[in-house]
N, C-alpha and C. Protein backbone atom coordinates (compact mmCIF):
# COMPACT_ATOMS: atom_id res chain seq x y z
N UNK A 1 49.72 34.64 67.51
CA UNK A 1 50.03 33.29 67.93
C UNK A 1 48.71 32.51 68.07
N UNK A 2 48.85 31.22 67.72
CA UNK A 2 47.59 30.55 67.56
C UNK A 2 47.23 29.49 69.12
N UNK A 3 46.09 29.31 69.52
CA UNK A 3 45.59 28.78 70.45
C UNK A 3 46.40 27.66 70.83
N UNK A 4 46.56 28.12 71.97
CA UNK A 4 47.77 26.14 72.48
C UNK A 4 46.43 25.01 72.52
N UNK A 5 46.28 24.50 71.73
CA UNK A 5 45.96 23.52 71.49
C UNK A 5 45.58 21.96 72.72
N UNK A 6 47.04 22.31 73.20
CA UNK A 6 47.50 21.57 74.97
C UNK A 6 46.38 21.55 75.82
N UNK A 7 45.82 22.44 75.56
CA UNK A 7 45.15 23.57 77.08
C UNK A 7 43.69 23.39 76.63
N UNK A 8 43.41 22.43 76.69
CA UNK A 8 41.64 21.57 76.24
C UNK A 8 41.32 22.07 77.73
N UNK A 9 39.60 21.80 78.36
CA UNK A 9 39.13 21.49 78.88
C UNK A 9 38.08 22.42 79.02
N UNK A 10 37.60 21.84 80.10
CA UNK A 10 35.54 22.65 80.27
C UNK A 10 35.90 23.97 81.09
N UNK A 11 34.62 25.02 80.70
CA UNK A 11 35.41 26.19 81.68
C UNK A 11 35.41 25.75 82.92
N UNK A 12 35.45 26.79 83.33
CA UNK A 12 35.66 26.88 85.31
C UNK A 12 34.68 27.35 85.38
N UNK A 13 33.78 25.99 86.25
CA UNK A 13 32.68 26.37 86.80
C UNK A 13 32.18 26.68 87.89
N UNK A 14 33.74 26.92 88.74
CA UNK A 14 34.02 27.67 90.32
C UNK A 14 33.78 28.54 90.02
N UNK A 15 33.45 29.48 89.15
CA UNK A 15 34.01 31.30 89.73
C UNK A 15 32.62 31.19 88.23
N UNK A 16 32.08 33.07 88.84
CA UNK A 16 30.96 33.53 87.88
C UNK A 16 31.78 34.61 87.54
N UNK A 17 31.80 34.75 86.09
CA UNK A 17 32.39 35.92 85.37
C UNK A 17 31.57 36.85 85.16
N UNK A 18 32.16 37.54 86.43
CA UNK A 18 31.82 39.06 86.71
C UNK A 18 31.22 40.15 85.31
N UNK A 19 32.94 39.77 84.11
CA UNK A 19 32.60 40.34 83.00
C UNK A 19 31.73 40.50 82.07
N UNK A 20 31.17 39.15 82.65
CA UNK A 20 30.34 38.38 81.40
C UNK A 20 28.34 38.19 81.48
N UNK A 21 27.77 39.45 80.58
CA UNK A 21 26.51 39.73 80.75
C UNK A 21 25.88 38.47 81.12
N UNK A 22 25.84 37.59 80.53
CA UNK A 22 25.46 36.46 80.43
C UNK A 22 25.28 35.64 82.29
N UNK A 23 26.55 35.36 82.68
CA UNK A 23 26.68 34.92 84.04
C UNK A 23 26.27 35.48 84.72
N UNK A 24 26.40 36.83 85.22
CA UNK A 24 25.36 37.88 86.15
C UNK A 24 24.23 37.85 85.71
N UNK A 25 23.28 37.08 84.53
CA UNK A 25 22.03 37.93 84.64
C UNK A 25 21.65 36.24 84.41
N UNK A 26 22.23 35.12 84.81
CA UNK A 26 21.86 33.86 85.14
C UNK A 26 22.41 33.84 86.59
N UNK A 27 23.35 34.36 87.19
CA UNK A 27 23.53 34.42 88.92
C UNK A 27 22.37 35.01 89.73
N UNK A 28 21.60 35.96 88.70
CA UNK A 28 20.71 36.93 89.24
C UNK A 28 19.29 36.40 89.21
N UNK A 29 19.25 35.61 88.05
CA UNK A 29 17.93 35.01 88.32
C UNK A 29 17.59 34.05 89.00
N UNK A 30 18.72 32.61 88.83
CA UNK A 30 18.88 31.54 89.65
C UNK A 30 18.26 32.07 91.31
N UNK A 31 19.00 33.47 91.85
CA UNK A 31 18.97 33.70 92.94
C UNK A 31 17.73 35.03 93.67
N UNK A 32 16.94 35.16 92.35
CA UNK A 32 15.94 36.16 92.53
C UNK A 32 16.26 37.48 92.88
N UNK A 33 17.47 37.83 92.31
CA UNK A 33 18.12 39.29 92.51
C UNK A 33 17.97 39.97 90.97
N UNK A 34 18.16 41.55 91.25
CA UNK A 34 18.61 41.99 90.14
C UNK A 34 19.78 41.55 89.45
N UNK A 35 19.83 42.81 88.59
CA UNK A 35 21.40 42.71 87.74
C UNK A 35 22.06 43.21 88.66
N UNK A 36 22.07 44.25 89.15
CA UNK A 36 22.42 45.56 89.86
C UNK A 36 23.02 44.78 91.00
N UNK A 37 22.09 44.32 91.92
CA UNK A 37 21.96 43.21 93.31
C UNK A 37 23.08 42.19 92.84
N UNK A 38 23.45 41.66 91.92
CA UNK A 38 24.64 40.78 91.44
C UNK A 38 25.76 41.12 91.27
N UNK A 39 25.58 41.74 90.55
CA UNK A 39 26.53 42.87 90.33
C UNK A 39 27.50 43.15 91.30
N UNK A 40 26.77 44.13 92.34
CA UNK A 40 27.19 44.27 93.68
C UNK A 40 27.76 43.20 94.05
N UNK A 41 26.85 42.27 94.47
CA UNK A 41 27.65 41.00 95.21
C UNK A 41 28.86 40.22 95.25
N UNK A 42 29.21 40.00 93.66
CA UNK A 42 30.05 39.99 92.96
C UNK A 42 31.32 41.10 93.15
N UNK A 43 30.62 42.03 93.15
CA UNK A 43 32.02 43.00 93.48
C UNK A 43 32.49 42.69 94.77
N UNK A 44 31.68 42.81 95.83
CA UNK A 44 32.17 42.43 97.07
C UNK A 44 32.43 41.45 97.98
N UNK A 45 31.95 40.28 96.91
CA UNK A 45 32.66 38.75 97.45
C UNK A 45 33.70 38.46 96.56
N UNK A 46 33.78 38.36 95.14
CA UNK A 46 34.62 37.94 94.60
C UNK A 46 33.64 37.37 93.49
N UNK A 47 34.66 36.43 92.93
CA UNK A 47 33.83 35.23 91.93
C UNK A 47 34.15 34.13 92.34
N UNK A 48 33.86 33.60 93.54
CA UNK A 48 34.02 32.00 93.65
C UNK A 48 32.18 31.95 93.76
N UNK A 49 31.83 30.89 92.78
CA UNK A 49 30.22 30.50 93.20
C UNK A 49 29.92 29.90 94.02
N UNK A 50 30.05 29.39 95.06
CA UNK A 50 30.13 28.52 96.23
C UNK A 50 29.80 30.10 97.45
N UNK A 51 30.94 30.97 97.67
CA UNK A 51 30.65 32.16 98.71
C UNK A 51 29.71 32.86 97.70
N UNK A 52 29.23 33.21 96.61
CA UNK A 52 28.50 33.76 96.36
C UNK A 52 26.89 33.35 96.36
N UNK A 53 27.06 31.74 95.74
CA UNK A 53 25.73 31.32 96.40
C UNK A 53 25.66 31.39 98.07
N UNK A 54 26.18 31.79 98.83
CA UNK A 54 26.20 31.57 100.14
C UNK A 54 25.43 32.50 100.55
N UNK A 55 26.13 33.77 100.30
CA UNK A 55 25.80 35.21 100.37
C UNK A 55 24.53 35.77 99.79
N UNK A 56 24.17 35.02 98.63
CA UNK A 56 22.89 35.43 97.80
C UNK A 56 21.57 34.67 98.41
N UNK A 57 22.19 32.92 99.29
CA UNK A 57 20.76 33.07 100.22
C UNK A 57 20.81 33.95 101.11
N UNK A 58 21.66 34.04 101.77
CA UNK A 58 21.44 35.32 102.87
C UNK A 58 20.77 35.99 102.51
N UNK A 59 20.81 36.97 101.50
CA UNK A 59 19.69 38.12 100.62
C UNK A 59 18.66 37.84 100.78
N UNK A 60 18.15 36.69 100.05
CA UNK A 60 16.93 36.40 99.56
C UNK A 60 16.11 35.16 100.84
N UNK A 61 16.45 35.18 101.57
CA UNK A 61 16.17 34.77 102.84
C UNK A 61 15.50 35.51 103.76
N UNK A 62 16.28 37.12 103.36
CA UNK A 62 15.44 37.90 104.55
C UNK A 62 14.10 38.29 105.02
């Protein structure tokens, strides 16, 4: 079946895709963490970027 066509728009730039090499290893630098350190974070907040930038100053604050 071919792409609905309907369903235009920009991604979602709420949430960092966990899946996606790319977003973790730009979440990771933006925030002076590893991959690994993102990674993590990500697993245990979620993917909204808003609590994750939250959480990642905490880190890099200490």
């Amino acid at each position: 079946m071919a792409d609905d066509k309907s369903q235009r728009g920009g991604a979602d730039r709420r949430t960092v895709a966990g899946g996606e090499a790319y977003e973790v290893d730009y979440f990771a630098e933006k925030h002076g963490l590893t991959r690994d350190q993102a990674q993590a974070l990500i697993g245990r907040v979620g993917n909204d970027r808003e609590k994750l930038d939250a959480e990642a100053e905490k880190i890099t604050t200490k």
